[in-house]
N, C-alpha and C. Protein backbone atom coordinates (compact mmCIF):
# COMPACT_ATOMS: atom_id res chain seq x y z
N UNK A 1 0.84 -1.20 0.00
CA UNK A 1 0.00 0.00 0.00
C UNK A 1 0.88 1.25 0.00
N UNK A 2 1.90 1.60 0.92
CA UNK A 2 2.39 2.48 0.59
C UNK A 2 3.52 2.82 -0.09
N UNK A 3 3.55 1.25 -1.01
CA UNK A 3 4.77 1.63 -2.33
C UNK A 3 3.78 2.10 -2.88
N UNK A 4 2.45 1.62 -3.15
CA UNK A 4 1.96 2.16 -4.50
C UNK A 4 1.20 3.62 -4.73
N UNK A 5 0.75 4.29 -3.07
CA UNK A 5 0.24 5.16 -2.71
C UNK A 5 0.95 6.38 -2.22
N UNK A 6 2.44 5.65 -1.57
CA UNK A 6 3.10 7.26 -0.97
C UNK A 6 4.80 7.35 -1.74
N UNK A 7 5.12 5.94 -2.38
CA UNK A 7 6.65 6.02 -2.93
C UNK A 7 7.26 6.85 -3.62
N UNK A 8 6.25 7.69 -4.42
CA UNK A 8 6.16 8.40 -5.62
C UNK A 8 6.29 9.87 -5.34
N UNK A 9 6.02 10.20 -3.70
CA UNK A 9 6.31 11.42 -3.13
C UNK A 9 8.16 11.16 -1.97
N UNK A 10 7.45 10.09 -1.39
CA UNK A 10 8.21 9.61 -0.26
C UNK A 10 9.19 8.68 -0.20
N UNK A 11 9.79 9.24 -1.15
CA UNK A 11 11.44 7.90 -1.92
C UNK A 11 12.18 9.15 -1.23
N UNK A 12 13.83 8.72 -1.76
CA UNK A 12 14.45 8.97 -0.64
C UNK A 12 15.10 10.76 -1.37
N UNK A 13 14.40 11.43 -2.46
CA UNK A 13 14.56 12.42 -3.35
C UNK A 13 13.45 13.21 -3.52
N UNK A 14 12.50 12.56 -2.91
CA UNK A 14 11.09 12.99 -3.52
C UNK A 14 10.11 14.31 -2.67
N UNK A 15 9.34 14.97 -2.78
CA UNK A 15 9.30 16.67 -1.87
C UNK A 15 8.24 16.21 -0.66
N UNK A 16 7.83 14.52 -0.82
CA UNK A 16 7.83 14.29 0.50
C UNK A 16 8.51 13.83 1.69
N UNK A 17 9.95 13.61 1.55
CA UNK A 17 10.77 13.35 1.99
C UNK A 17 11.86 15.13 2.84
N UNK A 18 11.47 16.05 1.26
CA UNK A 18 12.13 17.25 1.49
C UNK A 18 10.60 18.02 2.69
N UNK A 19 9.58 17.90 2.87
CA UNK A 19 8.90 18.29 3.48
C UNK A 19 9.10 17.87 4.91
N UNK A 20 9.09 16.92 5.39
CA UNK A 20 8.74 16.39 6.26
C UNK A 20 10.02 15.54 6.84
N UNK A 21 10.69 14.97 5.88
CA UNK A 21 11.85 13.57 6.25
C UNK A 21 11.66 12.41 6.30
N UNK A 22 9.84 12.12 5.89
CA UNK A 22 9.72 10.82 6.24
C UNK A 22 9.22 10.17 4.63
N UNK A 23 10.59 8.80 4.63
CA UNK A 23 10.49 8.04 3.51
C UNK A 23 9.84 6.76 3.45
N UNK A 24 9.58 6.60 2.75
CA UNK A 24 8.73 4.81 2.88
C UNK A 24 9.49 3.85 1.95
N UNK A 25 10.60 4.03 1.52
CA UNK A 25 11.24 3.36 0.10
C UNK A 25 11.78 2.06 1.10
N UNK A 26 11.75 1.88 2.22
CA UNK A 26 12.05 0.51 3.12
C UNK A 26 11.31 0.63 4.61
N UNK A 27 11.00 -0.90 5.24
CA UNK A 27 10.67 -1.13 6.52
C UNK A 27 11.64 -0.07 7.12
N UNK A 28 12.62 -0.06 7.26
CA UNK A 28 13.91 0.74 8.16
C UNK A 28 13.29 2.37 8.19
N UNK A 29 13.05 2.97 6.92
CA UNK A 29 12.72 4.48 6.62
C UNK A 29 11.44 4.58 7.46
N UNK A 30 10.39 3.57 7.21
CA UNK A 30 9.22 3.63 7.74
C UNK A 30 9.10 3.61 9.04
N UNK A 31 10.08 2.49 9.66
CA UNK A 31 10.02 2.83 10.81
C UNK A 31 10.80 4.01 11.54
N UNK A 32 11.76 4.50 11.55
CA UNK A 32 12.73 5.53 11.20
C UNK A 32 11.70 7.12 11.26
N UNK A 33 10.73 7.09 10.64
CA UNK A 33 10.11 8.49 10.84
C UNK A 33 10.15 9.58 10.16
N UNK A 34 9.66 10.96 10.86
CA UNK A 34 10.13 11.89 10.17
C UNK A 34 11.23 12.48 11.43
N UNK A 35 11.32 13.80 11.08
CA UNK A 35 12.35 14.87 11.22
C UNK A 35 11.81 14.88 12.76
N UNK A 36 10.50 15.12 13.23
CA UNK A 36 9.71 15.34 14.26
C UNK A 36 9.30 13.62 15.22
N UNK A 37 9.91 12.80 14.98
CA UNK A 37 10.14 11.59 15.39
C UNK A 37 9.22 10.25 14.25
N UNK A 38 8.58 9.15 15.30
CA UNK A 38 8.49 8.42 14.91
C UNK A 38 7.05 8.44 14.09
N UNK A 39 6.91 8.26 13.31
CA UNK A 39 5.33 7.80 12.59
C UNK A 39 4.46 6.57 12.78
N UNK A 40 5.11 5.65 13.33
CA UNK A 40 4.35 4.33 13.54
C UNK A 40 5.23 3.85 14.68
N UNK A 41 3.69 3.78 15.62
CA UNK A 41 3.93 3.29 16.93
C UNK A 41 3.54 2.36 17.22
N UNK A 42 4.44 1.01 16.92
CA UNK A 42 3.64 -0.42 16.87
C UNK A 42 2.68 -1.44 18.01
N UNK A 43 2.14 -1.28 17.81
CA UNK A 43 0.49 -1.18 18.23
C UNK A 43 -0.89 -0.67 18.96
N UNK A 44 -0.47 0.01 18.01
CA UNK A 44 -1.28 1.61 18.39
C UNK A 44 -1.43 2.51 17.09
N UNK A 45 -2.55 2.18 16.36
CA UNK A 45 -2.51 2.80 14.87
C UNK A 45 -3.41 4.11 15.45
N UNK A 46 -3.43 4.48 16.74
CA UNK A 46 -4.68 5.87 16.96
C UNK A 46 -3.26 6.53 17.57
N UNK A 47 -2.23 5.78 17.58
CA UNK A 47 -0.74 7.10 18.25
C UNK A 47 0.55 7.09 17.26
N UNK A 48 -0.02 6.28 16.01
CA UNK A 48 0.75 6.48 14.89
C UNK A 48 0.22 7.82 14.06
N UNK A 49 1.31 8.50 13.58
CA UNK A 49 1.19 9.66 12.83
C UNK A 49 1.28 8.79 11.19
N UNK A 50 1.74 8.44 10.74
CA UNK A 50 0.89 7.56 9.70
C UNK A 50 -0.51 7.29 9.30
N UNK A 51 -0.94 6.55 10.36
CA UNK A 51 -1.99 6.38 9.99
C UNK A 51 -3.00 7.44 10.50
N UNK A 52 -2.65 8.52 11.61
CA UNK A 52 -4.10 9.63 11.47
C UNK A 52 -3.83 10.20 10.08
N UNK A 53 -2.58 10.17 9.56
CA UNK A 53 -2.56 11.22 8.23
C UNK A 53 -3.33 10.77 7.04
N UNK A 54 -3.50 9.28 6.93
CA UNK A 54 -3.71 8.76 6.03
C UNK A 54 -5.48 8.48 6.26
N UNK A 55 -5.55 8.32 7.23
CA UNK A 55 -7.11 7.99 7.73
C UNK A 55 -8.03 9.49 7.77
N UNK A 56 -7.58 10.43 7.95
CA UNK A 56 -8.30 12.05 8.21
C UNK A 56 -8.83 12.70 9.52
N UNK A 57 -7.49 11.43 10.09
CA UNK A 57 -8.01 12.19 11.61
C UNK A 57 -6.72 13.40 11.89
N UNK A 58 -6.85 14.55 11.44
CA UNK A 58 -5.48 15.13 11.74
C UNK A 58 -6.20 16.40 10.39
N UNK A 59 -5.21 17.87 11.13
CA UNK A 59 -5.82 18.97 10.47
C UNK A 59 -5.47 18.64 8.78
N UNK A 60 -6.34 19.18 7.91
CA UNK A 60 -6.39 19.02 6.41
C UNK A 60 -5.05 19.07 5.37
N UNK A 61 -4.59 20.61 6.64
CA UNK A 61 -3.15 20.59 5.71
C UNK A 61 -2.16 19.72 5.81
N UNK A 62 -1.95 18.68 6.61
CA UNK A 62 -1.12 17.80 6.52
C UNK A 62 -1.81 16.34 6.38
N UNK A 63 -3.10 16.32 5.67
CA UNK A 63 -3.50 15.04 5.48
C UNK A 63 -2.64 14.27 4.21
N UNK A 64 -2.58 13.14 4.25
CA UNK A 64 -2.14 12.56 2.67
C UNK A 64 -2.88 11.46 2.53
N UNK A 65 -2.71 11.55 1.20
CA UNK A 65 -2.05 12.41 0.29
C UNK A 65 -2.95 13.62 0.39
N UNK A 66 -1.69 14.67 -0.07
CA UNK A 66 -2.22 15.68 -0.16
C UNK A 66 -3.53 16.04 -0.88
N UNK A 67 -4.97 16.50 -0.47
CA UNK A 67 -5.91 16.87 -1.14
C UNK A 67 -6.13 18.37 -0.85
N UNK A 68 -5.82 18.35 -2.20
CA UNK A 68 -5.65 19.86 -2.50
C UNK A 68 -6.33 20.21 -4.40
N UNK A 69 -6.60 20.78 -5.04
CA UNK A 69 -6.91 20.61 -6.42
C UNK A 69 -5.75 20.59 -7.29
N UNK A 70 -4.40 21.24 -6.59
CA UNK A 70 -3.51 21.12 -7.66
C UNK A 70 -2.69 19.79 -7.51
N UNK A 71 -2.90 19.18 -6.39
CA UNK A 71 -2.28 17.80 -6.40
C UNK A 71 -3.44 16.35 -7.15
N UNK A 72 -4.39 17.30 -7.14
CA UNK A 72 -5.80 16.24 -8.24
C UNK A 72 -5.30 16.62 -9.36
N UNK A 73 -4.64 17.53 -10.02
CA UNK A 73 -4.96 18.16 -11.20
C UNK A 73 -3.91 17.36 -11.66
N UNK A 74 -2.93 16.89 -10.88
CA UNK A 74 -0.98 16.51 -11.14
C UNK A 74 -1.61 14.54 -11.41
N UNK A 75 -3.06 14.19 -11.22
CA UNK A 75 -3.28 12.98 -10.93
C UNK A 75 -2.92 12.18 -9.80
N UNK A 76 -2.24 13.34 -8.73
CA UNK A 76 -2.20 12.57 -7.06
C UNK A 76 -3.07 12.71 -6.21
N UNK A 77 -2.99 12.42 -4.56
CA UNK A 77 -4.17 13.13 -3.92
C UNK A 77 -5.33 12.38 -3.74
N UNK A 78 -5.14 11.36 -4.23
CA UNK A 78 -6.68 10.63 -4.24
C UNK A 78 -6.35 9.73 -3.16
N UNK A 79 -7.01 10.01 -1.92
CA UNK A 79 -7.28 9.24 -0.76
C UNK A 79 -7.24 7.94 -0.91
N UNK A 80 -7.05 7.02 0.51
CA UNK A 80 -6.73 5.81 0.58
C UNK A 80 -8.58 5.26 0.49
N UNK A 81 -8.55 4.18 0.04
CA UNK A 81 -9.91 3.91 0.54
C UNK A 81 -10.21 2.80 2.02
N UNK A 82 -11.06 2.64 2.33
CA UNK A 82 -11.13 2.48 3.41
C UNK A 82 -10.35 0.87 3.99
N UNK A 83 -10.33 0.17 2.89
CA UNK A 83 -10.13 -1.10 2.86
C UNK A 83 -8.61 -1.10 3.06
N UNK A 84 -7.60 0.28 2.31
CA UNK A 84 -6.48 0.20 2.27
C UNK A 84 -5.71 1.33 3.64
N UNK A 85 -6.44 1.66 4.35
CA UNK A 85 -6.82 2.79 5.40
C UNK A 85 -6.94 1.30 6.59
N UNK A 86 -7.48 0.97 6.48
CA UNK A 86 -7.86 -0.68 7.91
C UNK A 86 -7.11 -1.54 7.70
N UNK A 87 -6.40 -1.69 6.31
CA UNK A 87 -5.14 -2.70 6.79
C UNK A 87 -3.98 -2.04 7.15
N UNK A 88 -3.74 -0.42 7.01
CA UNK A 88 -2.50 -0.19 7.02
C UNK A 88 -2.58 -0.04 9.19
N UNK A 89 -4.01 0.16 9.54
CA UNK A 89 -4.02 -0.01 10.92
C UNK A 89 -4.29 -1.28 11.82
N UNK A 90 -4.48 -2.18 10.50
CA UNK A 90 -4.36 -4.04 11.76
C UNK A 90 -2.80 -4.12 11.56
N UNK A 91 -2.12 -3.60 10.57
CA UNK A 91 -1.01 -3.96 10.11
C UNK A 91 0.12 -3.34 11.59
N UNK A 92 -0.52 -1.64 12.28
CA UNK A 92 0.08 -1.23 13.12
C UNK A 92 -0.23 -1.60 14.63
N UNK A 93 -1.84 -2.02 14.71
CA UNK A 93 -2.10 -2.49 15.41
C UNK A 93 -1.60 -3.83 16.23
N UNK A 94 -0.87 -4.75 14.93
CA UNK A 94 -0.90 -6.06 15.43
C UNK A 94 0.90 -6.01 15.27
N UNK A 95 1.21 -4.30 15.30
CA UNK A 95 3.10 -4.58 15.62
C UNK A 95 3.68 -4.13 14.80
N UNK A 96 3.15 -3.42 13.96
CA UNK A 96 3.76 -3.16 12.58
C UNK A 96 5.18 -4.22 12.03
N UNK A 97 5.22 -5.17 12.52
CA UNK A 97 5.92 -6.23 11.94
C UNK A 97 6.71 -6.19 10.30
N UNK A 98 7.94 -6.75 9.95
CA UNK A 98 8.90 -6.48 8.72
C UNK A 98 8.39 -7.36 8.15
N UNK A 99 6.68 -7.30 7.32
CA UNK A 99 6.34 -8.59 6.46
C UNK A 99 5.79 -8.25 5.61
């Protein structure tokens, strides 16, 4: 899910990486964080910053992907759906585990 949804911002070059610091291009980056610490707090997807960002619990301007019209217009931005939003939180829930 989040090679195919955040890699494309959040590789180790990419202006989500220059925003924030946090890469997803490996388990290590992911767990690793941003600039402001950790993003996934294994088991606990309601005290992971990951997943409020990705789910919409957290203010607009830092939701992701970014929804905004010029990041629709670029063909990004289009929200997780819910199915891919609930596994990325059994996934943190149950340990965020290297699998």
């Amino acid at each position: 899910i989040l090679e195919v949804a955040c890699l494309e911002c959040h590789n180790n070059t990419g202006e989500g990486v220059a925003a924030s610091g946090f890469s997803v291009v490996d388990y290590a980056a992911v767990m690793k964080g941003t600039e402001l610490g950790p993003a996934v707090i294994p088991g606990s997807s309601m005290s992971s910053t990951l997943y409020r960002v990705i789910a919409g619990k957290t203010d607009p301007e830092i939701r992701m992907p970014p929804h905004h019209e010029e990041s629709w217009a670029e063909g990004r931005g289009a929200p997780l759906g819910d199915e891919e939003i609930e596994k990325l939180a059994a996934w943190i829930d149950q340990g965020a585990k290297n699998n």
